[in-house]
Protein backbone atom coordinates (compact mmCIF):
# COMPACT_ATOMS: atom_id res chain seq x y z
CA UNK A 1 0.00 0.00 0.00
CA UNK A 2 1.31 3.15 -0.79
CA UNK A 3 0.47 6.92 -0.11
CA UNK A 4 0.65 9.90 -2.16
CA UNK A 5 1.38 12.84 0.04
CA UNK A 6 1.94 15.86 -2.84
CA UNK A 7 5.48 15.41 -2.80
CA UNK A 8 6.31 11.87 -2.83
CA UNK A 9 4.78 8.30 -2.26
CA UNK A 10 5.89 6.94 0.73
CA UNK A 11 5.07 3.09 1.48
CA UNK A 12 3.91 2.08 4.69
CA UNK A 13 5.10 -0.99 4.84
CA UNK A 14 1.39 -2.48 5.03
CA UNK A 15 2.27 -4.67 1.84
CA UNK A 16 4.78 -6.58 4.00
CA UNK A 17 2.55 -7.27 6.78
CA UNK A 18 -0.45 -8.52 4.81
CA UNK A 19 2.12 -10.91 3.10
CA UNK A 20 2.79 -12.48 5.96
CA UNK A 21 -0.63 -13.03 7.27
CA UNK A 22 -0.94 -9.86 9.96
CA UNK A 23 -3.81 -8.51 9.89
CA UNK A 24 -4.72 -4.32 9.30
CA UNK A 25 -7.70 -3.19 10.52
CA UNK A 26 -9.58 -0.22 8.92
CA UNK A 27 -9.27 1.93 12.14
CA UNK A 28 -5.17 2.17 11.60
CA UNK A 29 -3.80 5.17 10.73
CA UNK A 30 -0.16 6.31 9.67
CA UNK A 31 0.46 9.57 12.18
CA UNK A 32 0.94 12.59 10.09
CA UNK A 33 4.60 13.94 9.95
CA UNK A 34 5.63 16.71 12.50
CA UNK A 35 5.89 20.13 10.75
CA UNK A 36 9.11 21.34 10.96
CA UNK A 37 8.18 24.09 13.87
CA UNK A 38 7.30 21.23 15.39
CA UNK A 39 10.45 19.45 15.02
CA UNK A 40 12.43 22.56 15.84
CA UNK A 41 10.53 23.58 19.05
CA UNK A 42 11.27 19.78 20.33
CA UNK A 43 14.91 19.87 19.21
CA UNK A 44 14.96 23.62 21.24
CA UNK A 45 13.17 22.29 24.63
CA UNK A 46 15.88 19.26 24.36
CA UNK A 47 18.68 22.02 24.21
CA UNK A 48 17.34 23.73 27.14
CA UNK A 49 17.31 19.73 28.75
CA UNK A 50 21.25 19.58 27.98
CA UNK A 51 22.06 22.97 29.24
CA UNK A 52 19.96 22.88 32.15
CA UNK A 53 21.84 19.13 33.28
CA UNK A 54 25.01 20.82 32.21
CA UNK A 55 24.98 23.68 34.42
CA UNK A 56 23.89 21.02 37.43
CA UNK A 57 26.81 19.44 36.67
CA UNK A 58 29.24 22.17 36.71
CA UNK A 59 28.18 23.37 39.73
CA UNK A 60 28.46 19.83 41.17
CA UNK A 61 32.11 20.18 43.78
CA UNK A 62 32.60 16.19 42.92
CA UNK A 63 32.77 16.82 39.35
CA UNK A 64 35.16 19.92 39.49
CA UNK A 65 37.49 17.72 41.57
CA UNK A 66 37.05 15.14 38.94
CA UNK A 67 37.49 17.10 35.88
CA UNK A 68 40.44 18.92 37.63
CA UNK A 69 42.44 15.74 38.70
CA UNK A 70 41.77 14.20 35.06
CA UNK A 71 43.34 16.86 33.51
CA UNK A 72 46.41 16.84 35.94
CA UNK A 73 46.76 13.45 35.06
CA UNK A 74 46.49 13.99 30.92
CA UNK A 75 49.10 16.63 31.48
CA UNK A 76 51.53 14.43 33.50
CA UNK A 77 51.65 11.61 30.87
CA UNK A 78 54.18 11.55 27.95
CA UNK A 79 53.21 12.74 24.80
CA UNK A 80 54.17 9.97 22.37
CA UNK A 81 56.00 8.05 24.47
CA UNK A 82 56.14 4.40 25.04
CA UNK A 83 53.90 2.57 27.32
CA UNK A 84 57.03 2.23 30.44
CA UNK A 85 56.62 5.53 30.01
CA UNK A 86 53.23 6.43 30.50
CA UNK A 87 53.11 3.97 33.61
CA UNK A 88 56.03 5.93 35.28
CA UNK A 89 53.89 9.32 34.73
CA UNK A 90 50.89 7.83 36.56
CA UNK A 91 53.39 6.27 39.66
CA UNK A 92 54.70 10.01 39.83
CA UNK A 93 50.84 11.12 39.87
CA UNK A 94 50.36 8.42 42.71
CA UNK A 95 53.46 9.42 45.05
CA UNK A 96 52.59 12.82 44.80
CA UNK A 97 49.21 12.71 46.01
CA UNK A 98 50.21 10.30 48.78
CA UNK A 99 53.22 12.89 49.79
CA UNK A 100 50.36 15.77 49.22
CA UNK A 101 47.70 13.40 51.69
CA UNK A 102 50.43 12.77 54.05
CA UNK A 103 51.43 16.59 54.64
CA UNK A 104 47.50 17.41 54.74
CA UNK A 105 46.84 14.89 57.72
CA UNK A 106 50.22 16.29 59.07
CA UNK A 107 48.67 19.66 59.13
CA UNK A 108 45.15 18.24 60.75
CA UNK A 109 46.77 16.41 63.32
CA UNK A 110 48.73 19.87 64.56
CA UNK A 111 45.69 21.88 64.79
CA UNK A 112 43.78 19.11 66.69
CA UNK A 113 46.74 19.31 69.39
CA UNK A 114 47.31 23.12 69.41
């Protein structure tokens, strides 16, 4: 079965179905298309969606700490180098935050005494 719409004919795929013994009652209807305001006012409110989970997000403490310490990490590892390399950038990452946790719990314990 096919449909003229003034532009094109479009099949519905109804052909297909009765061929292999489904059944189409006369009730079923192919939805319309969207216009394309339509189309563009959903794309726009799923924008606003993105932005709106966006600016959560950057707000979010966890994530800043995240996004920071990821890109201290990309900028500690060779460029181009092999991968002995690359695992002796991440063990310099690693001993200097346990030096930097060390001297932090240093610091607490002093101003828990004083």
């Amino acid at each position: 079965m096919s449909i003229k719409d003034g532009r094109q004919e479009r099949h519905t795929g109804r052909d297909d179905l009765k061929a292999v013994g489904g059944v189409i009652g006369e009730q079923d209807v192919i939805p319309p298309r969207q216009s394309r305001a339509a189309t563009v006012e959903r794309r726009l409110a799923w924008s606003w969606v993105g932005l709106a989970a966006a600016k959560r997000l950057l707000r979010d403490r966890r994530f800043e700490a995240t996004v920071i310490t990821s890109v201290l990490a990309l900028a500690a590892l060779p460029k181009g180098r092999p991968l002995r390399d690359l695992v002796l950038g991440i063990r310099r990452i690693i001993a200097w935050n346990d030096r930097r946790t060390t001297e932090l719990e240093r610091k607490s314990r002093r101003r828990g005494k004083a």
